[in-house]
PDB file of N, CA and C in Angstrom:
ATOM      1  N   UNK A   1     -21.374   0.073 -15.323  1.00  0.00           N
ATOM      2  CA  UNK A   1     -20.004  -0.079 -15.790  1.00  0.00           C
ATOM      3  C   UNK A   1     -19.095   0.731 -14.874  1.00  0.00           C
ATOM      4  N   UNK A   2     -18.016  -0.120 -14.671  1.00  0.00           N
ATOM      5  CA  UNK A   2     -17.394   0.609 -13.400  1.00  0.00           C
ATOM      6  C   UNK A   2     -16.092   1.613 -14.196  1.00  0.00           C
ATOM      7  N   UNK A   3     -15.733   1.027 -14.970  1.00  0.00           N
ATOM      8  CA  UNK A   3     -14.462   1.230 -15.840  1.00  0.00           C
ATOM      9  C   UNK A   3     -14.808   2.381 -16.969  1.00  0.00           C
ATOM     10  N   UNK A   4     -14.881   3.283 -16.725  1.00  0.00           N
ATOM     11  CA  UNK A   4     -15.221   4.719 -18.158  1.00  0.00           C
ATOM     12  C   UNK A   4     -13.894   5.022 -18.016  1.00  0.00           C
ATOM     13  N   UNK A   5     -13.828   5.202 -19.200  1.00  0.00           N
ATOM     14  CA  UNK A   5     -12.761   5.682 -19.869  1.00  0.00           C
ATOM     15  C   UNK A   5     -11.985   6.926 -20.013  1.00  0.00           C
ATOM     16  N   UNK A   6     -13.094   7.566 -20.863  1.00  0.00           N
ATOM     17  CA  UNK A   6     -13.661   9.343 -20.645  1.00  0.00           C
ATOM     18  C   UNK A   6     -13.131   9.600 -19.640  1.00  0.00           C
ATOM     19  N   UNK A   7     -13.580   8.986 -18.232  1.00  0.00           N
ATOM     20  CA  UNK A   7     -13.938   9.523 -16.884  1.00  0.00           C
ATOM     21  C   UNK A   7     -12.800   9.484 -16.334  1.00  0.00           C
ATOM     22  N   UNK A   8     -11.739   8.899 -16.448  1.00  0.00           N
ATOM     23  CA  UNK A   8     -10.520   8.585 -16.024  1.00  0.00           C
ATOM     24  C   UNK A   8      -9.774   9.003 -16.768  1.00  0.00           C
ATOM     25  N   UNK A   9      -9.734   9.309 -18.357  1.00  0.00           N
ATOM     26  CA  UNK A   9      -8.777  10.244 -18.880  1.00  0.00           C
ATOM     27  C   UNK A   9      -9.210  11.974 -17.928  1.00  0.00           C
ATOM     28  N   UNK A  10     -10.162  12.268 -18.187  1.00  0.00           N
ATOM     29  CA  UNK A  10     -10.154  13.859 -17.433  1.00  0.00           C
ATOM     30  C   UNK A  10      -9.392  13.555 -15.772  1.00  0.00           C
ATOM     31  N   UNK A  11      -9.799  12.762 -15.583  1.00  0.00           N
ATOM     32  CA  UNK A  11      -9.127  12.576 -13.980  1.00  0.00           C
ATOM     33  C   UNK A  11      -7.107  12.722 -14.358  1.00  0.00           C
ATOM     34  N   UNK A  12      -7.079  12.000 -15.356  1.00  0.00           N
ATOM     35  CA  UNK A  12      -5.926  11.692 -15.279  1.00  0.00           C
ATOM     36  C   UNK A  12      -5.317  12.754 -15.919  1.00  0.00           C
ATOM     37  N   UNK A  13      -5.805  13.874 -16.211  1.00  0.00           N
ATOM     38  CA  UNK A  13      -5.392  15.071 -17.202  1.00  0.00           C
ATOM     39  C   UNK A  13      -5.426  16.116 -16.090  1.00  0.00           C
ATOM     40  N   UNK A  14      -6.344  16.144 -15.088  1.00  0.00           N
ATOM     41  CA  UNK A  14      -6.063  16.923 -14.272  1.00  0.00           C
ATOM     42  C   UNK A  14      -5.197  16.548 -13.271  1.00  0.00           C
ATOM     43  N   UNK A  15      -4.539  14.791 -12.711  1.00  0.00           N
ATOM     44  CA  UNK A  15      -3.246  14.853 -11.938  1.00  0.00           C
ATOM     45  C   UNK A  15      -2.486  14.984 -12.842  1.00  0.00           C
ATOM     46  N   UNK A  16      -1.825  14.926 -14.240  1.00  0.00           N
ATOM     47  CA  UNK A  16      -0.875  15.540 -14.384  1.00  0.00           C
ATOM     48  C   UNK A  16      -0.449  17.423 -14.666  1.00  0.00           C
ATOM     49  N   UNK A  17      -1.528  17.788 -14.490  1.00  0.00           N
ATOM     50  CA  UNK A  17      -1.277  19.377 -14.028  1.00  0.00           C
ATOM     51  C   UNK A  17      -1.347  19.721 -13.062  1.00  0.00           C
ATOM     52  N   UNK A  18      -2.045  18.905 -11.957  1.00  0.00           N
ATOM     53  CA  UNK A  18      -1.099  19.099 -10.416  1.00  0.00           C
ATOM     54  C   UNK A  18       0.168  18.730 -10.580  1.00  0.00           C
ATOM     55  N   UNK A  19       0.851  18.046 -10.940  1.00  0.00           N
ATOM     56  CA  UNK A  19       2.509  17.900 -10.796  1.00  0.00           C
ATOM     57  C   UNK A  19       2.894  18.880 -11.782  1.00  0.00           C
ATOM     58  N   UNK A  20       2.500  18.747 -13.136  1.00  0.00           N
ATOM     59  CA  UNK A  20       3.272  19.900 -13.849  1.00  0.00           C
ATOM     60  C   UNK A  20       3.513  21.412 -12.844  1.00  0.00           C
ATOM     61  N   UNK A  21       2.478  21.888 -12.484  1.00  0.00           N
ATOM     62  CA  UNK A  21       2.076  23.080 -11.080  1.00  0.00           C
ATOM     63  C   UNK A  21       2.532  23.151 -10.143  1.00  0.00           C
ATOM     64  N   UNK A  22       3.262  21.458  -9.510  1.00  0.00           N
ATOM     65  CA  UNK A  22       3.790  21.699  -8.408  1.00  0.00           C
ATOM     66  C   UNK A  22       4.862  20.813  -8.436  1.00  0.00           C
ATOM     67  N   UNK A  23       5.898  21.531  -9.280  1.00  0.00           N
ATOM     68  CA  UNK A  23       7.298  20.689  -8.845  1.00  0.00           C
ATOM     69  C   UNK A  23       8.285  20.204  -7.859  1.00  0.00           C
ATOM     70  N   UNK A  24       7.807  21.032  -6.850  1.00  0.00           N
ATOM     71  CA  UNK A  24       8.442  20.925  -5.593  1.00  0.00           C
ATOM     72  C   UNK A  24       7.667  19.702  -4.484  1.00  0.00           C
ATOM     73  N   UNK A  25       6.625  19.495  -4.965  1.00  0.00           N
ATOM     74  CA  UNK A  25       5.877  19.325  -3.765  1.00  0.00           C
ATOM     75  C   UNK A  25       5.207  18.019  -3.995  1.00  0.00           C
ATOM     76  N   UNK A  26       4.986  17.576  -5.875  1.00  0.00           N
ATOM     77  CA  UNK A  26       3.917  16.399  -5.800  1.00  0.00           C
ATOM     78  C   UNK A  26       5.252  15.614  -6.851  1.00  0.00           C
ATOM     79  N   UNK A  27       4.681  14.356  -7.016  1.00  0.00           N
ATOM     80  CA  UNK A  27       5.345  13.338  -7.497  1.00  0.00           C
ATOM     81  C   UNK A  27       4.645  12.770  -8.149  1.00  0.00           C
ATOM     82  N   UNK A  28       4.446  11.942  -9.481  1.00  0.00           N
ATOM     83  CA  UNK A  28       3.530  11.388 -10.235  1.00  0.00           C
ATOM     84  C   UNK A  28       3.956   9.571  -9.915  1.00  0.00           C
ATOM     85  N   UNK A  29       3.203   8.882  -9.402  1.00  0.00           N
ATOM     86  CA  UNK A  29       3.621   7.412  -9.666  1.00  0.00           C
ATOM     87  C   UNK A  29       2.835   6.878 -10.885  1.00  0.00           C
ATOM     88  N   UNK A  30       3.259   6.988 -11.863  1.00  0.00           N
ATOM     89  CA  UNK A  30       2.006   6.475 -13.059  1.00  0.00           C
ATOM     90  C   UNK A  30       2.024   4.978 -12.976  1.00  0.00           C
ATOM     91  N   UNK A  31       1.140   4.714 -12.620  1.00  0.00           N
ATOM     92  CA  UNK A  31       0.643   3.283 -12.173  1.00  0.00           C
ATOM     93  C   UNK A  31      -0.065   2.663 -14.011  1.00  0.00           C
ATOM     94  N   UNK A  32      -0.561   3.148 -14.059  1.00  0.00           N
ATOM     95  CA  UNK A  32      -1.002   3.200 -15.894  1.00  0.00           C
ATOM     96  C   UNK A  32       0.175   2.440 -16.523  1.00  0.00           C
ATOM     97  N   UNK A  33       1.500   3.340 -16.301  1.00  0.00           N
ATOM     98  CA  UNK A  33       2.320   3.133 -17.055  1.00  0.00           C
ATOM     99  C   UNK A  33       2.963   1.637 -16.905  1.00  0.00           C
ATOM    100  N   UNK A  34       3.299   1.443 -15.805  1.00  0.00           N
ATOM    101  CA  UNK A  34       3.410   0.173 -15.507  1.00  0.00           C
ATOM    102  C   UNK A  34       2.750  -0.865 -15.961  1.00  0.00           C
ATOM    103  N   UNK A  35       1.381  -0.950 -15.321  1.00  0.00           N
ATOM    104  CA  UNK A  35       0.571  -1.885 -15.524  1.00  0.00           C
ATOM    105  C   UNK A  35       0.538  -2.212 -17.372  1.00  0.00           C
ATOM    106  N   UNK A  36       0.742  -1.236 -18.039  1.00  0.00           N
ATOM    107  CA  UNK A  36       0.980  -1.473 -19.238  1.00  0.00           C
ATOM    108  C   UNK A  36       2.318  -2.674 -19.368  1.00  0.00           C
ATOM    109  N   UNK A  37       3.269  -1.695 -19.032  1.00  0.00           N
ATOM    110  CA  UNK A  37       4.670  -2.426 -19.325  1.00  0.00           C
ATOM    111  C   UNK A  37       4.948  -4.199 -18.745  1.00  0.00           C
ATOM    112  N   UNK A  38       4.098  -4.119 -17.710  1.00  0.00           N
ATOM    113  CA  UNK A  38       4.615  -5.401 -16.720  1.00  0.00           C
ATOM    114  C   UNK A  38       3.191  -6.211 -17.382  1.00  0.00           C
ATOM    115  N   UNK A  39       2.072  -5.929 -18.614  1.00  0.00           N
ATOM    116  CA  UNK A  39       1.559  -6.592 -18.967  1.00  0.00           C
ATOM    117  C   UNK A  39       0.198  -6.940 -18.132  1.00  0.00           C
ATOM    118  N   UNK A  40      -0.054  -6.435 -17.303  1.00  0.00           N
ATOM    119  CA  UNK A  40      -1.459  -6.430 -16.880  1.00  0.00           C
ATOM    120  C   UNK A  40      -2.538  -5.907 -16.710  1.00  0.00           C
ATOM    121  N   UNK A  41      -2.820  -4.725 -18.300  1.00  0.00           N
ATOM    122  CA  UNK A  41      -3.964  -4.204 -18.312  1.00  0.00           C
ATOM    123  C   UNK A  41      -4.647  -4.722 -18.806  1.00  0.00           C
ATOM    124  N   UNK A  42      -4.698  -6.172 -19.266  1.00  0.00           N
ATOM    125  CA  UNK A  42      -5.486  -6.435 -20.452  1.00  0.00           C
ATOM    126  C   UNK A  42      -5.934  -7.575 -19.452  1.00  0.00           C
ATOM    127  N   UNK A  43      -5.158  -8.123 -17.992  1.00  0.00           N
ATOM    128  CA  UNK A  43      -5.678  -9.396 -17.420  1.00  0.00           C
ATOM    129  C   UNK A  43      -6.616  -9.021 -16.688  1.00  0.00           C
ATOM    130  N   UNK A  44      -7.573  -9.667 -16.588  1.00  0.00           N
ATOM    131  CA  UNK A  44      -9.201  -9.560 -16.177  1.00  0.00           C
ATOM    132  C   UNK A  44      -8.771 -10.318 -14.616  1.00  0.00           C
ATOM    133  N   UNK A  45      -7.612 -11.010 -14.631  1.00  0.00           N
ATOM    134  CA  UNK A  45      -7.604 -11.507 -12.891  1.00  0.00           C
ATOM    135  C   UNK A  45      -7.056 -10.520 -12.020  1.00  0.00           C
ATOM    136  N   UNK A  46      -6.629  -9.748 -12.984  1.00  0.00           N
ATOM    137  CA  UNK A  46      -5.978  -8.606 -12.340  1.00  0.00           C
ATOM    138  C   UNK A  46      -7.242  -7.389 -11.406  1.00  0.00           C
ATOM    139  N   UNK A  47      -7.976  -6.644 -12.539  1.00  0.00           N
ATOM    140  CA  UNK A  47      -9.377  -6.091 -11.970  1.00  0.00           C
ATOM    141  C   UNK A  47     -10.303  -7.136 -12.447  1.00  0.00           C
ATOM    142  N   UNK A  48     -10.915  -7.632 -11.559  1.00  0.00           N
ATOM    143  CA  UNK A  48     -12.381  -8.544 -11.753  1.00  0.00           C
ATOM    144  C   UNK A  48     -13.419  -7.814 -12.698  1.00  0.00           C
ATOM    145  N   UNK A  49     -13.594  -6.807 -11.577  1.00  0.00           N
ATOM    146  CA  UNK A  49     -14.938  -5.595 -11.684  1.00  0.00           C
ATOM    147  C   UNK A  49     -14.473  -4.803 -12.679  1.00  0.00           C
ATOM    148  N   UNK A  50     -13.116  -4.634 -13.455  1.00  0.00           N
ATOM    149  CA  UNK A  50     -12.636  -3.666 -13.918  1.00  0.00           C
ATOM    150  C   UNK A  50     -12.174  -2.132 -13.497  1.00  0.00           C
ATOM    151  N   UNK A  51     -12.195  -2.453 -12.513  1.00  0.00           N
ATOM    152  CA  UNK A  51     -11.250  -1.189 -11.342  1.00  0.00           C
ATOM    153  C   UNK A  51     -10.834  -1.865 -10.538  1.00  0.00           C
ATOM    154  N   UNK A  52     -11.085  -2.168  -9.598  1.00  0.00           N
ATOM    155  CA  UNK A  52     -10.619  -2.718  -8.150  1.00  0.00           C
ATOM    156  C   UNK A  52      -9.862  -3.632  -8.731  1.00  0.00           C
ATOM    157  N   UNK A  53      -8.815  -3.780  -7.825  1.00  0.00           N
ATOM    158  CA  UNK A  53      -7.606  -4.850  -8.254  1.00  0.00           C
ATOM    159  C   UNK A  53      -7.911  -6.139  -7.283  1.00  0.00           C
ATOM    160  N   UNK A  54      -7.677  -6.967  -7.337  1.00  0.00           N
ATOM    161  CA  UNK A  54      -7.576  -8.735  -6.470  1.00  0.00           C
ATOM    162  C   UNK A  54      -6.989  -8.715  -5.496  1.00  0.00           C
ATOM    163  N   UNK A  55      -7.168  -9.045  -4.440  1.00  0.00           N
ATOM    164  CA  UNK A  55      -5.983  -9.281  -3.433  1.00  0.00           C
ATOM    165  C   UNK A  55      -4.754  -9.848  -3.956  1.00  0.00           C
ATOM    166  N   UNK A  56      -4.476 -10.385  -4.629  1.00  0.00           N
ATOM    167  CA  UNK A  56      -3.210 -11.113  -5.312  1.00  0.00           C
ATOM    168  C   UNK A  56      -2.644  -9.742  -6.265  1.00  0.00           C
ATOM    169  N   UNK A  57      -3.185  -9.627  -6.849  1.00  0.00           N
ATOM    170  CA  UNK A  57      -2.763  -8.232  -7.711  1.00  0.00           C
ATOM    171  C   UNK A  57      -2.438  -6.971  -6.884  1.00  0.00           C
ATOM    172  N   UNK A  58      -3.140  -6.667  -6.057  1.00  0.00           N
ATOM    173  CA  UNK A  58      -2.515  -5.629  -5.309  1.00  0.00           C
ATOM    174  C   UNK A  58      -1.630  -6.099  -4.000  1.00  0.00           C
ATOM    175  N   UNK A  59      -1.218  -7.158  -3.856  1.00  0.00           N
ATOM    176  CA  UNK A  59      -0.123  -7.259  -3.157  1.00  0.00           C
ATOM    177  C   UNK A  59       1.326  -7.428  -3.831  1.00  0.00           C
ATOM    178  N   UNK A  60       0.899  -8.353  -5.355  1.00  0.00           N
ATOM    179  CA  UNK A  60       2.341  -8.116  -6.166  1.00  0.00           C
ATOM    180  C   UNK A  60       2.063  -6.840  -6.471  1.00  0.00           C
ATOM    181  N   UNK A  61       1.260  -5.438  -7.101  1.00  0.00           N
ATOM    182  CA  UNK A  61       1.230  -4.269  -7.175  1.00  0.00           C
ATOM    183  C   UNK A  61       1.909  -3.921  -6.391  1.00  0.00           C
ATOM    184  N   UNK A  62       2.060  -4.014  -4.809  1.00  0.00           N
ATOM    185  CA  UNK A  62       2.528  -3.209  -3.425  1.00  0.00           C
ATOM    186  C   UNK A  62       4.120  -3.591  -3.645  1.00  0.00           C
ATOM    187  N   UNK A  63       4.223  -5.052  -3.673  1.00  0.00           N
ATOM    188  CA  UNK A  63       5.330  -5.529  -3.607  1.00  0.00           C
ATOM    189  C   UNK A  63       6.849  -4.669  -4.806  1.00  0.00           C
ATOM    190  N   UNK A  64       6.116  -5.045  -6.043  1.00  0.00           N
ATOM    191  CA  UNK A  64       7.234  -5.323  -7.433  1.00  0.00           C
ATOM    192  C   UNK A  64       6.786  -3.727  -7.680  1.00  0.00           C
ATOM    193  N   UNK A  65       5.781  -2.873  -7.304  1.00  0.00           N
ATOM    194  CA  UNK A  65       5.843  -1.642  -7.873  1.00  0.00           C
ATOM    195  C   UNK A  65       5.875  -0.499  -6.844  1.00  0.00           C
ATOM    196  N   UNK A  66       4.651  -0.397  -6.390  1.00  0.00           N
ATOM    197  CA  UNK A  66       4.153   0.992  -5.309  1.00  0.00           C
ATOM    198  C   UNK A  66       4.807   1.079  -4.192  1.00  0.00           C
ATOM    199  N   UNK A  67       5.738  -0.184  -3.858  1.00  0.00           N
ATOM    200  CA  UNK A  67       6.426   0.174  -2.326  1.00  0.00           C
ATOM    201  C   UNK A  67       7.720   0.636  -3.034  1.00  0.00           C
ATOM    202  N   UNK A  68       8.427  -0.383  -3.527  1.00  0.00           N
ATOM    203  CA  UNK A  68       9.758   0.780  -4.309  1.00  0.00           C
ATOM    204  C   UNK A  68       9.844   2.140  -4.734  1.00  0.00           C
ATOM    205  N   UNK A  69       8.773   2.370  -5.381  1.00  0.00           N
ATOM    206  CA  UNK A  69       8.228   3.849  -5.733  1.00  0.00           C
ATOM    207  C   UNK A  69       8.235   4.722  -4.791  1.00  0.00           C
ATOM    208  N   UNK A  70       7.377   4.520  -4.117  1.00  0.00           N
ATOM    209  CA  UNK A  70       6.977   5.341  -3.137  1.00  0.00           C
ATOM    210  C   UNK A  70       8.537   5.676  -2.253  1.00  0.00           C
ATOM    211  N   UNK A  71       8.999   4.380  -2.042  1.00  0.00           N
ATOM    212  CA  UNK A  71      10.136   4.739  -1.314  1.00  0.00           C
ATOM    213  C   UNK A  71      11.546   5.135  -1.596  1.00  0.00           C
ATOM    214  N   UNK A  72      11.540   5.342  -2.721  1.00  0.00           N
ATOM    215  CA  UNK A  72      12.507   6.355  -4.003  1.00  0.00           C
ATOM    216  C   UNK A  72      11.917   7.935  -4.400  1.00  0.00           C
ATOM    217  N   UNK A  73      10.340   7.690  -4.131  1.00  0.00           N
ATOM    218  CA  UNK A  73      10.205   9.282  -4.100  1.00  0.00           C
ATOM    219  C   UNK A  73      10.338   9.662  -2.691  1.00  0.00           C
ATOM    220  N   UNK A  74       9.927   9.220  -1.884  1.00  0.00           N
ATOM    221  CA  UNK A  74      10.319   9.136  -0.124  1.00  0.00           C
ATOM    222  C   UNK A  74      11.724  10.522   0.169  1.00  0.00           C
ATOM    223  N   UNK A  75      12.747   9.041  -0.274  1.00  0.00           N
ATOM    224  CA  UNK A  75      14.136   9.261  -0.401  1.00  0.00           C
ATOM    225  C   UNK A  75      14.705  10.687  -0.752  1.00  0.00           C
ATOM    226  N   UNK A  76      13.850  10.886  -2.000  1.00  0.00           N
ATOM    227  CA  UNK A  76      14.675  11.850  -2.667  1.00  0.00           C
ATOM    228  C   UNK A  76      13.701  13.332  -2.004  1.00  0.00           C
ATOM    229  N   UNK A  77      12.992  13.110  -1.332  1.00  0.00           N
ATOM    230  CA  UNK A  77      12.663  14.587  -1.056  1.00  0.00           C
ATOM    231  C   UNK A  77      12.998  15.173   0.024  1.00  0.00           C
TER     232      UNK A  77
END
């Protein structure tokens, strides 16, 4: 099973206390959060394997999310 749960909440508990720790320096893109909102945690075309995303999914990912992001936290630092 590629997808634990467990295993990715502790992961995900320890990047948000690197940013809480480092306000100056790190930036959180919660990708989680999105993928919730824009409705594609639950699509299986989205991760096949249940992690890895599709080539189609991670290019609208790059496109409609992670390149804007990135380049608004870019911006502002």
């Amino acid at each position: 099973e590629l997808h634990e749960a467990e295993r990715y909440e502790v992961q995900h508990d320890v990047i948000r206390e690197v940013v809480a720790n480092s306000p100056d320096g790190v930036s959180l893109v919660d990708l989680d959060r999105w993928m919730t909102l824009a409705g594609h945690v639950a699509d299986q075309s989205w991760r096949p394997d249940g992690t890895h995303f599709s080539e189609d999914a991670a290019q609208q990912l790059a496109n409609e999310y992670l390149g804007p992001r990135l380049l608004l936290v870019a911006l502002a630092a």
